[in-house]
Protein backbone atom coordinates (compact mmCIF):
# COMPACT_ATOMS: atom_id res chain seq x y z
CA UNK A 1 84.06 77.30 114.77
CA UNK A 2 84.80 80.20 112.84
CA UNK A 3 82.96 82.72 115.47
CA UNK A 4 84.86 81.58 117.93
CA UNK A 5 88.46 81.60 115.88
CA UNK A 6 87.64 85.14 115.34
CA UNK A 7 86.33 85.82 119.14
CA UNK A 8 90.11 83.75 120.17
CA UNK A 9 91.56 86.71 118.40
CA UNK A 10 89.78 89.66 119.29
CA UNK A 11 90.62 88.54 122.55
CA UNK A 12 94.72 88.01 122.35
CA UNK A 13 94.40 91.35 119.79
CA UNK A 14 92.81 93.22 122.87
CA UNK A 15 95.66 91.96 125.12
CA UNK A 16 97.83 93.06 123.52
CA UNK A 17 96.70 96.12 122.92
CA UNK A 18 94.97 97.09 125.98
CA UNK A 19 97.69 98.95 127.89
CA UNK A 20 99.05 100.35 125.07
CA UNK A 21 95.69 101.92 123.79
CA UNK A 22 94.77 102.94 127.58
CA UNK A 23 97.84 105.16 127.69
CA UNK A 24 97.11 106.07 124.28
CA UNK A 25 93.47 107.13 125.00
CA UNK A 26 93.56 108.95 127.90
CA UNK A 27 96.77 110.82 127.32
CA UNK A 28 94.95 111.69 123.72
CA UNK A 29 91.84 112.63 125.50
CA UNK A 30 94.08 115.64 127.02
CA UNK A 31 96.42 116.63 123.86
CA UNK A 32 92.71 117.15 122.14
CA UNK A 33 92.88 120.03 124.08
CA UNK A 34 96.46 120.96 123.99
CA UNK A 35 97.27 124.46 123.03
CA UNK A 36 95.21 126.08 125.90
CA UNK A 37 96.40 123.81 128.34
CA UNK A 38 99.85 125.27 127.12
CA UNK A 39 98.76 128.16 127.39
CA UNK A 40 97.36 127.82 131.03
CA UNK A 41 100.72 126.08 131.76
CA UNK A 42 102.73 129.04 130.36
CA UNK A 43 101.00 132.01 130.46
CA UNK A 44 102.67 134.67 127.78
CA UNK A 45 104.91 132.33 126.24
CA UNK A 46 103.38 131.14 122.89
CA UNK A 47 101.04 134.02 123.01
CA UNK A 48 101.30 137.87 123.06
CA UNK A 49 98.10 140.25 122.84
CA UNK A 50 97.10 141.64 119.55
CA UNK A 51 99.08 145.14 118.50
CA UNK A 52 96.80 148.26 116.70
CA UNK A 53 100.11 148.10 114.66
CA UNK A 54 100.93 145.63 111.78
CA UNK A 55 103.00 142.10 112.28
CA UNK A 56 106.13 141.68 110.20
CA UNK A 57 105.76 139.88 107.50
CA UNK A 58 107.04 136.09 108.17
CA UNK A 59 110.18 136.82 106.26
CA UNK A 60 111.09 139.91 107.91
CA UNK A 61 110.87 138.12 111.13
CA UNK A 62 112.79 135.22 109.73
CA UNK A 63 115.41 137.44 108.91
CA UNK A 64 115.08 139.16 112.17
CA UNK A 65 115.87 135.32 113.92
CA UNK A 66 118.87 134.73 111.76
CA UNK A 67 120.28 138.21 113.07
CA UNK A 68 120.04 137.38 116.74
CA UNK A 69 121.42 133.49 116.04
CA UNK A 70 123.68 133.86 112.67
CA UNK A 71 125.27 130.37 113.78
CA UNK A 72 122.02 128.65 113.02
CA UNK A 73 119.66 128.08 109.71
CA UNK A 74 115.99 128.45 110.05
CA UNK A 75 114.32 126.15 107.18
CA UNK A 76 110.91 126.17 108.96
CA UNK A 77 108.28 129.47 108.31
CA UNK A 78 104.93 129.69 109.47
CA UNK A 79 102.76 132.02 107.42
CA UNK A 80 99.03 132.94 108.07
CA UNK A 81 99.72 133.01 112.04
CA UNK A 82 96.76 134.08 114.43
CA UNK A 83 96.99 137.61 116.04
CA UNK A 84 98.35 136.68 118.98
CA UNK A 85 101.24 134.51 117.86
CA UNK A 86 104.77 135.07 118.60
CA UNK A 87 107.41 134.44 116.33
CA UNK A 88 108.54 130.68 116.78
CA UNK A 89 111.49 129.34 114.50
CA UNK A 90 113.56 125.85 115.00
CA UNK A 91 117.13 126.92 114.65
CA UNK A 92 119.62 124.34 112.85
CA UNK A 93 123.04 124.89 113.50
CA UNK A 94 125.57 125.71 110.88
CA UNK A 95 128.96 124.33 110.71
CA UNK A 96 131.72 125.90 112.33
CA UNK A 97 134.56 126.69 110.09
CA UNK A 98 137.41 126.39 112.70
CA UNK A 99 136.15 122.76 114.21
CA UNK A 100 133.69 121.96 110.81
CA UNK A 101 131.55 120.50 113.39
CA UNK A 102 127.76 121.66 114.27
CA UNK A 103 127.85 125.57 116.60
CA UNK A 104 126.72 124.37 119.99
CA UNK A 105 123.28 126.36 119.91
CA UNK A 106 121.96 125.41 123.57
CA UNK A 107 118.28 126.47 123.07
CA UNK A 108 116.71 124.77 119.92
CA UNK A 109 113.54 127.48 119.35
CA UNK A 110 114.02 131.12 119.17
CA UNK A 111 110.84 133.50 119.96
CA UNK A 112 110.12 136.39 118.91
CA UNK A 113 108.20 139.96 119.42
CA UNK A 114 106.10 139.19 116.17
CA UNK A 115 105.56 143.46 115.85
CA UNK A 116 109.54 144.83 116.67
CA UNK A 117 111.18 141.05 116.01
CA UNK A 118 112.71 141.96 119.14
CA UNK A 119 113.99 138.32 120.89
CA UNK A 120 111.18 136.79 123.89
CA UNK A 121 113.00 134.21 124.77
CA UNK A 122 114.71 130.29 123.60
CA UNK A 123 113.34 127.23 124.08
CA UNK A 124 115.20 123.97 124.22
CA UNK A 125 113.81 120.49 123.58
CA UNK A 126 112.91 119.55 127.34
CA UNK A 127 113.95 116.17 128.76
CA UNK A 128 110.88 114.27 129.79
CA UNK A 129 111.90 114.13 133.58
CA UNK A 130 111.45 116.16 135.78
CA UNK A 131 108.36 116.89 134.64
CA UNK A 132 107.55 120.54 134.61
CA UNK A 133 105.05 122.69 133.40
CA UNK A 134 106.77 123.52 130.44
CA UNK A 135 107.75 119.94 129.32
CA UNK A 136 104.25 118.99 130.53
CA UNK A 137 102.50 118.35 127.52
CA UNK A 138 105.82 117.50 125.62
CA UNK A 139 106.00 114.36 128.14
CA UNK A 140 101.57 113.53 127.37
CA UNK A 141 103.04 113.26 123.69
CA UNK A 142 105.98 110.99 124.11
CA UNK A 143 103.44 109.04 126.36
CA UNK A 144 100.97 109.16 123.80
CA UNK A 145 103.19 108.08 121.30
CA UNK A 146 105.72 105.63 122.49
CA UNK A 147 105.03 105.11 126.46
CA UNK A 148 108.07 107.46 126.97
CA UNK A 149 110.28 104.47 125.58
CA UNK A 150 112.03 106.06 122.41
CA UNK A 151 112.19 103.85 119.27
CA UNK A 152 110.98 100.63 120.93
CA UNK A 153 107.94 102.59 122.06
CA UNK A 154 107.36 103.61 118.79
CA UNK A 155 107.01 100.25 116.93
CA UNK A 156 105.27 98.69 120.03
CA UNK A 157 102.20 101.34 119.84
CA UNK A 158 102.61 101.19 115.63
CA UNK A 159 101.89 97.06 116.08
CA UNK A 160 99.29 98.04 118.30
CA UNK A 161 97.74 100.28 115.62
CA UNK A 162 97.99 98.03 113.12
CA UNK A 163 96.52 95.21 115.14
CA UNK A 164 93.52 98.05 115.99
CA UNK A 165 93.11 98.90 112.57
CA UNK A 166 92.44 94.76 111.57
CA UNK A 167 90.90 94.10 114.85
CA UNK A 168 88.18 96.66 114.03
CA UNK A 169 86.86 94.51 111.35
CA UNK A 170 86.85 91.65 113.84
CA UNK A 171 85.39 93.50 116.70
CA UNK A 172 82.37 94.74 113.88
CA UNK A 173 81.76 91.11 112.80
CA UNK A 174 81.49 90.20 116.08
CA UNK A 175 78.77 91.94 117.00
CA UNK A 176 76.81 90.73 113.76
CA UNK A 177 73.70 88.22 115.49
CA UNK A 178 75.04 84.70 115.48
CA UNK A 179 73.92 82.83 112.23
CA UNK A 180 70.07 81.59 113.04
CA UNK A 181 70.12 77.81 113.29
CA UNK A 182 67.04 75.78 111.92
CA UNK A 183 64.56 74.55 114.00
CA UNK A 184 61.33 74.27 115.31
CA UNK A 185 59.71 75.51 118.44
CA UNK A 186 58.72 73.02 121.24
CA UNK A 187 55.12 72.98 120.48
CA UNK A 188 56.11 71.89 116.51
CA UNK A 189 55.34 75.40 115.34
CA UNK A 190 57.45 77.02 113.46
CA UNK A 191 59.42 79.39 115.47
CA UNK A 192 58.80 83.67 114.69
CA UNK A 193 61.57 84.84 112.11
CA UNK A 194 63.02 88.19 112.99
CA UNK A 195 65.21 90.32 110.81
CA UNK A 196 68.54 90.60 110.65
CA UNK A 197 68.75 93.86 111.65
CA UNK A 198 66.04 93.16 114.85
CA UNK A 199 68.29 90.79 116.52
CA UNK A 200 71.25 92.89 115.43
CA UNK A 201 69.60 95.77 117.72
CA UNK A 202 70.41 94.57 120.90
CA UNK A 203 74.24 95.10 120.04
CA UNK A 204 73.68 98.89 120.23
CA UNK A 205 72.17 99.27 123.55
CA UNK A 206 73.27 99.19 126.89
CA UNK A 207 70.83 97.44 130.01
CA UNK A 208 72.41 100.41 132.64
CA UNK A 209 70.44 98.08 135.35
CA UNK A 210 72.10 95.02 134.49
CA UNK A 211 75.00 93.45 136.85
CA UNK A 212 78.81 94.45 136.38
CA UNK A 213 79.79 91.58 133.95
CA UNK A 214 76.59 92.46 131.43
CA UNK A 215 77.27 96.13 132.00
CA UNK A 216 80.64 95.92 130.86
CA UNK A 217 79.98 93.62 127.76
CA UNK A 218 77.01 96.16 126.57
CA UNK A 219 79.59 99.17 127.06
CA UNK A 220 81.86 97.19 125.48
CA UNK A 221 79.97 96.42 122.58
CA UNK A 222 77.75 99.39 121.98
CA UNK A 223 80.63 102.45 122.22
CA UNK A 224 82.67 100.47 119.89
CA UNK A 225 79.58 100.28 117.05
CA UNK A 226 78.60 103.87 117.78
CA UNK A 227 81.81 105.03 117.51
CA UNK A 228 83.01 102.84 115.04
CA UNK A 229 84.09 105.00 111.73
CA UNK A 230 85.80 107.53 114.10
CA UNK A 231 87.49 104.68 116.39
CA UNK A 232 88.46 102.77 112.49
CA UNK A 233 90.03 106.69 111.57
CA UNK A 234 92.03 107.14 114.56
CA UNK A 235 93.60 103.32 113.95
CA UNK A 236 94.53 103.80 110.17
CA UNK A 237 95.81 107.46 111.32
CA UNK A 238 97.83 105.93 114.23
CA UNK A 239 99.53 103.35 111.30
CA UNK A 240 100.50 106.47 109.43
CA UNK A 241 101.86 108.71 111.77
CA UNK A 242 103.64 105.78 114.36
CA UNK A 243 105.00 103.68 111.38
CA UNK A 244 105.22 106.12 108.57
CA UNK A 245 107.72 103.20 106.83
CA UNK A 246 104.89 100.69 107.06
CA UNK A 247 102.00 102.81 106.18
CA UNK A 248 103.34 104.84 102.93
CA UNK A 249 104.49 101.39 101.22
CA UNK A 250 101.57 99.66 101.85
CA UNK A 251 99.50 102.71 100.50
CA UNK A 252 101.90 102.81 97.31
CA UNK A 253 101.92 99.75 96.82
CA UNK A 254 98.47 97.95 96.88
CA UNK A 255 96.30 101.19 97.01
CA UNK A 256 98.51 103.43 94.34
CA UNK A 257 98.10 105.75 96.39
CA UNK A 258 100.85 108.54 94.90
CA UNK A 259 103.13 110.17 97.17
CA UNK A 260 104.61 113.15 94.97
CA UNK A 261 107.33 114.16 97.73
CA UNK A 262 108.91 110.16 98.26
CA UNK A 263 109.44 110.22 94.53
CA UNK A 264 111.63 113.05 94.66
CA UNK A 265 115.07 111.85 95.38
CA UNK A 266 117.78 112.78 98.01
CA UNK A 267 120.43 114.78 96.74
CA UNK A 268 124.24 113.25 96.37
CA UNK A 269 125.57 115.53 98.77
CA UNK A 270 122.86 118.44 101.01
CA UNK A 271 122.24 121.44 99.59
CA UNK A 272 122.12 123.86 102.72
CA UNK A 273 121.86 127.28 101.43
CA UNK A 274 119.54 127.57 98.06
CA UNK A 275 120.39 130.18 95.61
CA UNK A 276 116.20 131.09 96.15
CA UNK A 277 115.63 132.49 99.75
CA UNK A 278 112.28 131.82 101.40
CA UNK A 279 110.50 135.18 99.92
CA UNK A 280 111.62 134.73 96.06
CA UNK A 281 111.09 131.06 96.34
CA UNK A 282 107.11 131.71 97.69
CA UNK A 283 106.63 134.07 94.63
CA UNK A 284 108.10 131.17 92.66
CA UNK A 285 105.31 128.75 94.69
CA UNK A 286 102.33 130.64 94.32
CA UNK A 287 102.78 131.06 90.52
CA UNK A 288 103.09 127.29 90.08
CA UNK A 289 100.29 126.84 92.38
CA UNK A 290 98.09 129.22 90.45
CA UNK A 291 99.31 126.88 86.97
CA UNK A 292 98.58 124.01 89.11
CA UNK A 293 95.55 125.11 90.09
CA UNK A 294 94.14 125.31 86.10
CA UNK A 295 95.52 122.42 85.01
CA UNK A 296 94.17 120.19 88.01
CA UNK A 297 90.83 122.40 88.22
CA UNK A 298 91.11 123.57 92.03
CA UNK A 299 90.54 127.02 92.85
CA UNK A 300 93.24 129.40 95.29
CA UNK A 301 91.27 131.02 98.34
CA UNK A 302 92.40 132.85 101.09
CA UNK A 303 91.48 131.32 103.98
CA UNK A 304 92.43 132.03 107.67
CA UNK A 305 94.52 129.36 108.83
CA UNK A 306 98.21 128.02 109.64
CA UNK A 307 100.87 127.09 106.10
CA UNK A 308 103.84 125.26 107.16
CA UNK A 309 106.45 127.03 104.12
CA UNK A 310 109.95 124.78 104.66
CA UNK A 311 112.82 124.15 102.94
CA UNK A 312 114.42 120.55 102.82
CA UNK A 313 118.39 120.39 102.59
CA UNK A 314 118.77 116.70 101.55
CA UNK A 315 116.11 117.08 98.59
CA UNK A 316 117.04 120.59 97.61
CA UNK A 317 113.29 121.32 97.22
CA UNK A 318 110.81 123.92 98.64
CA UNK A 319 107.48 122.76 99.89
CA UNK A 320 105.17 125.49 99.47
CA UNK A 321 101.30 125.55 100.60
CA UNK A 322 98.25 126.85 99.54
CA UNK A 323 94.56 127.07 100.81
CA UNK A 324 92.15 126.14 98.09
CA UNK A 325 88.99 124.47 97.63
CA UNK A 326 90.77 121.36 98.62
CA UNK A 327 91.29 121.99 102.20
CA UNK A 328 90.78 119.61 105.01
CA UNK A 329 91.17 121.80 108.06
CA UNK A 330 92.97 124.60 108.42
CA UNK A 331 96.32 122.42 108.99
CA UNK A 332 95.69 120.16 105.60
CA UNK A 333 96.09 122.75 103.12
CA UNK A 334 94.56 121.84 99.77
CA UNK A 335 97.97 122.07 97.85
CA UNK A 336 101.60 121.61 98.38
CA UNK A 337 103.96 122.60 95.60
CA UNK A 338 107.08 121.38 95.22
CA UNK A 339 110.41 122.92 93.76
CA UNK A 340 113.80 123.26 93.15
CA UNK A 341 115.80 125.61 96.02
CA UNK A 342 118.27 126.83 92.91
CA UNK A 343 116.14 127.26 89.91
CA UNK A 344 112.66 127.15 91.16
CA UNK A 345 111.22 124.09 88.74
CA UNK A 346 108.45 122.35 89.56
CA UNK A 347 109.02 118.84 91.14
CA UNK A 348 105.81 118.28 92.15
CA UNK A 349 102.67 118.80 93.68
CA UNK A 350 100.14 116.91 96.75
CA UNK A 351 96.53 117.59 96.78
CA UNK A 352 95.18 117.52 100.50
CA UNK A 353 91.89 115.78 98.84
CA UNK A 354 90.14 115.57 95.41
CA UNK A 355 92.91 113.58 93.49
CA UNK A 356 93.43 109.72 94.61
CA UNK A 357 90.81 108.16 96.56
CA UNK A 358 94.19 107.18 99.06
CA UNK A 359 95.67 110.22 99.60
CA UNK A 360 92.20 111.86 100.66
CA UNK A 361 91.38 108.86 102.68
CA UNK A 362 94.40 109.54 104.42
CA UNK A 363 94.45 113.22 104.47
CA UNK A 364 91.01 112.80 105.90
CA UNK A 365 91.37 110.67 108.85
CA UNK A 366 94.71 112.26 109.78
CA UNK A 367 93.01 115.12 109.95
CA UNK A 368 89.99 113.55 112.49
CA UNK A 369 92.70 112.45 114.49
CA UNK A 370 94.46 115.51 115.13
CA UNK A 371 91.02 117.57 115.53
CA UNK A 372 92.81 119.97 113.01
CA UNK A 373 88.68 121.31 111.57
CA UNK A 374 87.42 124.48 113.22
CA UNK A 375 85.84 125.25 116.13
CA UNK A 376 86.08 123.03 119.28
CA UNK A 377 83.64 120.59 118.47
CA UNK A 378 86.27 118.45 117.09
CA UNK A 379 88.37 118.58 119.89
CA UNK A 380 85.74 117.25 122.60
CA UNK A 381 84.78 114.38 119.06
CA UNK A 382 88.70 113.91 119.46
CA UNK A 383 88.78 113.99 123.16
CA UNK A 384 85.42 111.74 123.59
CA UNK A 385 86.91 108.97 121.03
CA UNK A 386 90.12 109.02 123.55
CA UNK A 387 88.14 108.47 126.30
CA UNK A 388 86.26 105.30 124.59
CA UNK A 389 89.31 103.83 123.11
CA UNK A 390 90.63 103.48 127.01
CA UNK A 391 86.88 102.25 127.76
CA UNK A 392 87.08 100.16 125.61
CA UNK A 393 90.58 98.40 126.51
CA UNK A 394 89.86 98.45 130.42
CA UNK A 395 86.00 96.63 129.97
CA UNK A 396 87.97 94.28 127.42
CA UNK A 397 90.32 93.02 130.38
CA UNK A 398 88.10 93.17 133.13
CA UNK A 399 85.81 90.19 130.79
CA UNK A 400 88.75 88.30 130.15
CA UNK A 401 89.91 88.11 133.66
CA UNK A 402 86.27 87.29 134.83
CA UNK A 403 85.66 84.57 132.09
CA UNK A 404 89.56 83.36 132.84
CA UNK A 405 88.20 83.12 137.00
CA UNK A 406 85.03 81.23 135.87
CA UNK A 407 86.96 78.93 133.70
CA UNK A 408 89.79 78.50 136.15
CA UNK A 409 86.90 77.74 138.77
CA UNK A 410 84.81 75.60 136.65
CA UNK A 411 87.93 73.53 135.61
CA UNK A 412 88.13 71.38 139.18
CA UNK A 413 84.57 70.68 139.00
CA UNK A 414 84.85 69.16 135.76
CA UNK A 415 87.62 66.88 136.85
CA UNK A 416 85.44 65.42 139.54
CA UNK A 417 82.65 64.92 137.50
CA UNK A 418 84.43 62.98 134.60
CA UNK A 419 83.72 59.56 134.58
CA UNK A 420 86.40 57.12 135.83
């Protein structure tokens, strides 16, 4: 009775879950390999070739940005870009002093010449229909994330992870050999014992000459035990990044899992313009990081590789990264210092990995899940596990509807047969 509780809900799990991670797996299968699809999309946008010449710094071009747009703040700088990178900040507006309402910016993104900061063009945040080639994969996202349906979206596909990330558990007992039952053979011998792990086997393969409904179970079955620690990472991941408000809680709260930049409060009132600009506040960073650093026992590296260097108004409080030892990918820097936009005191730090067990655990799957490691093989890990997840949500309907159509067909018969 208790196999078949669990198979009851694998099943309603899967049901609910099967468009949801269809959608999910296929449009992920594509976004594995988004940048040079937006690249192919928009030839010259994101990308301009590499210059004998030097790049500005990231805070000359910053400043260049705010000369072309002085209406808006830019709280966002990318440091360590690739060669062929143009400039790319998120404008803010400021407030206009005549109406003390938000400047009407239009375009949300400015771009930039990253050798002359001379302006390339503005991007605004495209509507998801029409779909065009530049809101292309912007609309893959919003379909990966919420089936294009906003907030409701959202919590629908974070249930869905949640129920993935328990239903993996299920789904791996399931495939466990039912428990051996005692008995004899017909001819009084004792029957052959085989090992656990023997009749386990037949869970991992796949009879390819077998008829649809056994094909489908063995696909099934087998590409979710082969794939099963990546399919369990890209669940968890999909908790934390869908229902950040669920995950982070849980995390603190049974796991301890220390989250360095929730236990910094919110400010009474937003403190837009820090008395610390972006360059002295990085000199502040890296010195911290470097105290950090022998006090925690990591090691600072230069490493090639995207940092993500923002300010946040509410909080009042730089986040500044560092490569080190620590790294997970080149987007999961090792180290993230907090401080203070006014006086530059340390509020805090995050380790990538190396400190809690939680916060690499989730540093770590996050980062399978966005294929953020180098190279490509990643991507194609990250675009194959997309491709399985929707496998495995399409074979898990088609046997429900074809054990529903037995059962619906067997059900008459039965009623005939019972005895008056």
């Amino acid at each position: 009775m208790g196999r078949r509780l669990w198979v009851v809900v694998h099943r309603w799990a899967g049901l609910y879950m099967a468009l949801i991670l269809t959608v999910a797996g296929l449009t992920g299968a594509i976004l594995a390999f988004d940048e040079p699809l937006n690249e192919w999309l928009n030839p010259g946008l994101f990308k301009i070739p590499a210059q004998a010449g030097p790049r500005l710094d990231p805070y000359a071009l910053r400043e260049a940005a705010l000369a072309l747009e002085p209406r808006a703040r830019i709280n966002f700088v990318t440091l360590d870009p690739d060669p062929g990178d143009v400039g790319s900040f998120y404008l803010e507006p400021r407030l206009d002093p005549v109406t003390g309402q938000p400047y009407d910016l239009g375009p949300t993104s400015l771009l930039l010449d990253p050798y002359t900061g001379a302006e390339r063009g503005r991007l605004s945040d495209e509507a998801l229909w029409p779909v065009t080639r530049k809101n292309l994969t912007q609309v893959l996202f919003a379909l990966h994330t919420s089936l294009c349906a906003g907030e409701v979206g959202r919590w629908a596909f974070g249930i869905a992870a949640i129920l993935w990330t328990l239903d993996s558990f299920v789904a791996l007992y399931l495939t466990f050999p039912a428990r051996r039952r005692s008995g004899t053979s017909g001819s009084g011998d004792a029957a052959p014992r085989r090992s656990w792990l023997v009749r386990w086997r037949p869970s991992w393969l796949v009879k390819w000459g077998a008829g649809a409904w056994r094909l489908n179970f063995d696909l099934h079955r087998a590409s979710g035990l082969w794939l099963w620690p990546l399919l369990f990472a890209f669940a968890t991941s999909s908790v934390a990044y869908n229902l950040p408000e669920v995950y982070g809680p849980v995390m603190r709260g049974i796991f301890r899992m220390p989250d360095p930049w929730a236990a910094i409060p919110e400010l009474p009132s937003p403190r837009p313009d820090p008395k610390l600009g972006f360059r002295e506040a990085a000199a502040v960073g890296a010195r911290l990081t470097e105290a950090e650093g022998r006090r925690l026992g990591f090691t600072v590296r230069q490493a090639h590789g995207h940092r993500f260097f923002m300010y946040d108004a509410a909080k009042g409080v730089y986040s500044y990264p560092s490569h080190t030892d620590g790294d997970v990918g080149f987007h999961h820097v090792g180290a993230t210092v907090y401080l203070d936009g006014d006086t530059g005191a340390f509020r805090g730090i995050a380790l990538a990995s190396g400190g809690h067990w939680a916060s690499t655990f989730t540093t770590w799957v996050s980062a399978i899940h966005t294929a953020v490691f180098e190279g490509q093989l990643m991507h194609a890990v990250a675009c194959l596990v997309g491709l399985v997840t929707a496998g495995l949500s399409i074979t898990g309907v088609y046997l429900w509807l074809k054990k529903r159509s037995i059962r619906r067909r067997a059900a008459p018969n039965a009623g005939r047969s019972a005895p008056a």
